[in-house]
Protein backbone atom coordinates (compact mmCIF):
# COMPACT_ATOMS: atom_id res chain seq x y z
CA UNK A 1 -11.17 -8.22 28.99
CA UNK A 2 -11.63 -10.36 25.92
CA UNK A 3 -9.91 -13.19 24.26
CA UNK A 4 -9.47 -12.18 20.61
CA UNK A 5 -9.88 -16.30 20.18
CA UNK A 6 -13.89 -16.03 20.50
CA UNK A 7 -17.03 -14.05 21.26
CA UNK A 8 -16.59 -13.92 25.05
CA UNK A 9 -15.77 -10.77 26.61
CA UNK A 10 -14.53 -10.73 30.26
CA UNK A 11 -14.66 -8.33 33.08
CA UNK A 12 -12.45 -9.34 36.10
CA UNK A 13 -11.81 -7.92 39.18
CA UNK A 14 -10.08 -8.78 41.81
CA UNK A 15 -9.49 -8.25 45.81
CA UNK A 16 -6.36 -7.83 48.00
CA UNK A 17 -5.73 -4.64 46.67
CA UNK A 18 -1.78 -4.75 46.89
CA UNK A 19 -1.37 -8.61 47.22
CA UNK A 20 -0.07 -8.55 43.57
CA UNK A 21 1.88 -5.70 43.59
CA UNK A 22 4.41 -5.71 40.62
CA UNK A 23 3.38 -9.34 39.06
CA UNK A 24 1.44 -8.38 36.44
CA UNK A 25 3.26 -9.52 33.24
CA UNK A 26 1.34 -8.69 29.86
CA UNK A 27 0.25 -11.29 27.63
CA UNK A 28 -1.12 -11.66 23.83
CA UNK A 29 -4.55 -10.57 25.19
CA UNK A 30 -5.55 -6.91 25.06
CA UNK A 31 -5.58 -5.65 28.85
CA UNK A 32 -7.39 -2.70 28.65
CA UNK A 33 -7.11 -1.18 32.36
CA UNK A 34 -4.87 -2.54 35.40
CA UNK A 35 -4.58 -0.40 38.60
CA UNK A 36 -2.36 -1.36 41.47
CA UNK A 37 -4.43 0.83 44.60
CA UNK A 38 -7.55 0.66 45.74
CA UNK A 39 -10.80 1.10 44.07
CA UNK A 40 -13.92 0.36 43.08
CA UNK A 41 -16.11 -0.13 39.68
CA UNK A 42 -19.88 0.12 39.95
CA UNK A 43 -21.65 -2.09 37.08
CA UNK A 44 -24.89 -0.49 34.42
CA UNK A 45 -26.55 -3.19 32.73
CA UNK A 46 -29.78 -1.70 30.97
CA UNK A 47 -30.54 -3.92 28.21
CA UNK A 48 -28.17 -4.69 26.01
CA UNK A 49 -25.43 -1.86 26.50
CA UNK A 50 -22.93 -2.50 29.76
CA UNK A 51 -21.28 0.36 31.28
CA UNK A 52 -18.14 0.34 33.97
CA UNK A 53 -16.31 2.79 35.96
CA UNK A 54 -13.85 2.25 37.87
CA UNK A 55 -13.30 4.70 40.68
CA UNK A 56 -9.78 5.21 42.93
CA UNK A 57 -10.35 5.94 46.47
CA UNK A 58 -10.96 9.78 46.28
CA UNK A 59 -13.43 9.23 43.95
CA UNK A 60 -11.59 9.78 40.68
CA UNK A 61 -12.71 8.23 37.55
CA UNK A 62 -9.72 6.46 36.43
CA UNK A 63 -11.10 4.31 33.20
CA UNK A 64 -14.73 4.23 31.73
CA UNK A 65 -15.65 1.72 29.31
CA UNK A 66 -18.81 0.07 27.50
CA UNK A 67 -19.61 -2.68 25.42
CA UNK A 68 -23.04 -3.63 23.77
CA UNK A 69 -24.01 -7.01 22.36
CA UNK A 70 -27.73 -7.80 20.22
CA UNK A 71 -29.21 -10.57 21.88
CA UNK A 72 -29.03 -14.16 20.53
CA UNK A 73 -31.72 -14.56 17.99
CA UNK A 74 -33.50 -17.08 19.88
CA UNK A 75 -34.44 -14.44 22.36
């Protein structure tokens, strides 16, 4: 998820699986994947590329996405 206010890029993810069944409302942000089932999304951080899938409960790739940022020049 990011804010198209600033830099910052977000990745949520939360538990309960069906606890919030039906309340998602959409917003001015950019939403770019929201399941309502179970799942899970495994994490690749390998320098400075980021890679996410997020997997339903039969093992189905439902989204894939990756981002890559330079490092801050002080680094």
């Amino acid at each position: 998820m990011a804010s198209g206010r600033g830099p910052l890029q977000f990745l949520t993810s939360g538990g309960g699986s069906r606890a919030w069944r039906g309340v998602y409302k959409p917003n001015v942000d950019k939403l770019r994947f929201f399941y309502d089932g179970q799942g899970f999304t495994p994490l690749q951080v390998t320098g400075t590329p980021l890679e996410m899938v997020f997997y339903d409960v039969q093992g189905n790739a439902l989204y894939r996405w990756s981002t890559t940022k330079e490092p801050h020049p002080s680094l």
